[in-house]
Protein backbone atom coordinates (compact mmCIF):
# COMPACT_ATOMS: atom_id res chain seq x y z
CA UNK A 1 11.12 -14.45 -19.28
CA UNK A 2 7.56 -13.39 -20.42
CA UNK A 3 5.85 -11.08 -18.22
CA UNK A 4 1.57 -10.56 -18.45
CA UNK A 5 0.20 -7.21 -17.88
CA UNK A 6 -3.16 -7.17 -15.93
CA UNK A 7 -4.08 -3.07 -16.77
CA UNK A 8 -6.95 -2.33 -14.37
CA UNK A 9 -7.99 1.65 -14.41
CA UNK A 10 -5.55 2.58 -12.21
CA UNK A 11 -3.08 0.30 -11.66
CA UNK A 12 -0.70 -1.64 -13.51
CA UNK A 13 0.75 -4.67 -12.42
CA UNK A 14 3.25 -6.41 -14.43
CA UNK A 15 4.80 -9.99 -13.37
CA UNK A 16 5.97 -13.41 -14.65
CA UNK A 17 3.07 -15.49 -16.10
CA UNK A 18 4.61 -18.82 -15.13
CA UNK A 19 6.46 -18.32 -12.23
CA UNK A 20 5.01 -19.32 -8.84
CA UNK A 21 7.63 -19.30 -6.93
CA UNK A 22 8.13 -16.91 -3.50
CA UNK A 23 10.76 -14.95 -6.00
CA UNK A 24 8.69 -14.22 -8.73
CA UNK A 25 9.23 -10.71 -9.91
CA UNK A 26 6.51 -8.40 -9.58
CA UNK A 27 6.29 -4.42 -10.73
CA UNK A 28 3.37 -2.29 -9.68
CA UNK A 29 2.90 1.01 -11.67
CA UNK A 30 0.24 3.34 -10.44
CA UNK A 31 -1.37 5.88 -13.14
CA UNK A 32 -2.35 9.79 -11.00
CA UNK A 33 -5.74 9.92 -12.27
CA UNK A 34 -7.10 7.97 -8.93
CA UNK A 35 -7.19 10.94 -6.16
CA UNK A 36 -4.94 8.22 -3.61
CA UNK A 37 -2.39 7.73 -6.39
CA UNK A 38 -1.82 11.33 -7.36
CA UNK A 39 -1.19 12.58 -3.78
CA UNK A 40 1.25 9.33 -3.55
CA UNK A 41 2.96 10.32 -6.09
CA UNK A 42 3.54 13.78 -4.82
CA UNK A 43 4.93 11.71 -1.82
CA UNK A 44 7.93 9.89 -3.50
CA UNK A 45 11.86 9.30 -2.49
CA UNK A 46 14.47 8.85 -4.86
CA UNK A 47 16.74 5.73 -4.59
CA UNK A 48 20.62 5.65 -5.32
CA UNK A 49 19.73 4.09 -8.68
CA UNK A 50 17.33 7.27 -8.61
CA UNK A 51 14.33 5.35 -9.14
CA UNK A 52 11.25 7.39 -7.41
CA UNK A 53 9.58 5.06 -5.17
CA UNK A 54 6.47 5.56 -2.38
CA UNK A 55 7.38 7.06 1.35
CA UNK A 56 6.64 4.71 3.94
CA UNK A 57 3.49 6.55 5.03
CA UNK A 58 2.49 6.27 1.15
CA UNK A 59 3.11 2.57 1.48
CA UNK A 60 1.25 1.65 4.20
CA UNK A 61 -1.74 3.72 3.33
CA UNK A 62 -1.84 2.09 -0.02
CA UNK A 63 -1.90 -1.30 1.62
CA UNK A 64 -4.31 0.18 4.28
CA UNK A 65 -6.34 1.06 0.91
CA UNK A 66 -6.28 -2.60 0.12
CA UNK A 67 -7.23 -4.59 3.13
CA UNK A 68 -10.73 -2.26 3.64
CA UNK A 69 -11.27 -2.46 0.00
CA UNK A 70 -14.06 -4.16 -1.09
CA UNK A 71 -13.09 -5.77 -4.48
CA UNK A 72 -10.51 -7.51 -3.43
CA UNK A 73 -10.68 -11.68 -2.50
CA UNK A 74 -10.53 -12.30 1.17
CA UNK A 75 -7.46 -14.44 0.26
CA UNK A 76 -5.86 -11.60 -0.79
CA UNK A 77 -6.61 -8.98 2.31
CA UNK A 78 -5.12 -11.28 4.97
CA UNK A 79 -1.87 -11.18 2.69
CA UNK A 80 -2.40 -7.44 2.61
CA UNK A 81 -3.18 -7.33 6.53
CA UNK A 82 0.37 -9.10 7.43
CA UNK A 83 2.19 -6.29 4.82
CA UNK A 84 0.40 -3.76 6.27
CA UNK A 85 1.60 -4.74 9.80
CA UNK A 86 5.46 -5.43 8.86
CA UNK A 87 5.39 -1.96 7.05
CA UNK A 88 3.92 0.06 10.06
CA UNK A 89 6.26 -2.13 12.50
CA UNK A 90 9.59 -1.33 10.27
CA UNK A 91 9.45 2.10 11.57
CA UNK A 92 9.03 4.22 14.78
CA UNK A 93 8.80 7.29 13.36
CA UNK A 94 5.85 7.44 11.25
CA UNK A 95 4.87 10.97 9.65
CA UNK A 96 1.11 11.35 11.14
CA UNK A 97 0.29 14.16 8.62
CA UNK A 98 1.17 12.32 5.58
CA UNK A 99 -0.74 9.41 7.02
CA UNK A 100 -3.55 11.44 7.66
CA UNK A 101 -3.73 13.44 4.68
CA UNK A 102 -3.87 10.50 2.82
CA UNK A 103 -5.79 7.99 4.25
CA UNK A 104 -8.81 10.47 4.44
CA UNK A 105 -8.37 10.73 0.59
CA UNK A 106 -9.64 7.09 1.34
CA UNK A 107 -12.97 7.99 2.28
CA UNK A 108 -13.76 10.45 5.15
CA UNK A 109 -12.78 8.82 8.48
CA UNK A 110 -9.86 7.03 6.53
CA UNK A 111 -7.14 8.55 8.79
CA UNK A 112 -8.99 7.93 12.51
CA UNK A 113 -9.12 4.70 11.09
CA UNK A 114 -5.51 4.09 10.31
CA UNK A 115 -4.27 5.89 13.17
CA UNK A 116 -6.64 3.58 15.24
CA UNK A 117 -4.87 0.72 13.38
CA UNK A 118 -1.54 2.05 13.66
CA UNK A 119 -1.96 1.83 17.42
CA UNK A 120 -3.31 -1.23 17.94
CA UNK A 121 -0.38 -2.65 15.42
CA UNK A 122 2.51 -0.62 17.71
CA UNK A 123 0.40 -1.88 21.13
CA UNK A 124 0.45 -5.83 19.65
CA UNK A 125 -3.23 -5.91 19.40
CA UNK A 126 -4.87 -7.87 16.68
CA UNK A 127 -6.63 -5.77 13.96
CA UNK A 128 -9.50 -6.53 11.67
CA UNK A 129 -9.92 -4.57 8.74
């Protein structure tokens, strides 16, 4: 299986050039020289297979990150707008200070933002990022 590597300054995304399908494999890898990704990675669980992954609040405020950002295709932020709901909606007990602290590393007014968000998502409202 060959995999392509798309290194942006940041981010690292590696994934199989010819496969389209829904079950393509995909691995992200963030670098901590980006203020967002440092504090995510300061925000990390360990699985059984002790593989250090995001916490929930890290994952949804890195997809938050992606539907308001401005480089990516519209295509791509509805995508991100649907993950962003299922993550916030797997969970009822979010960590507001996590959130917070990192979604303002966003820009400044990040976190009302996302908390706005947040409640719309949890009160079935539609949201438009």
């Amino acid at each position: 299986m060959q995999r392509s590597l798309n290194d942006k300054n940041h981010h690292i995304t590696f994934d199989d050039r010819n496969d389209t399908s829904v079950n393509s494999e995909r691995i992200d890898l963030i670098k901590d020289g980006f203020p967002l990704f440092k504090l995510v990675l300061k925000n990390i669980q360990a699985t059984k297979e002790n593989i250090k992954i995001p916490v929930l609040e890290a994952a949804i405020v890195l997809k938050f990150a992606a539907c308001i950002s401005p480089n990516r295709p519209v295509e791509d932020k509805l995508v991100d707008q649907a993950d962003l709901i299922q993550l916030i909606k797997s969970e009822n007990k979010l960590n507001k200070i996590i959130l917070s602290t990192l979604s303002e590393t966003i820009y400044t007014g990040g976190s009302n933002e996302l908390m706005q968000v947040i409640e719309d998502v949890l009160n079935n409202k539609t949201i438009n990022l």
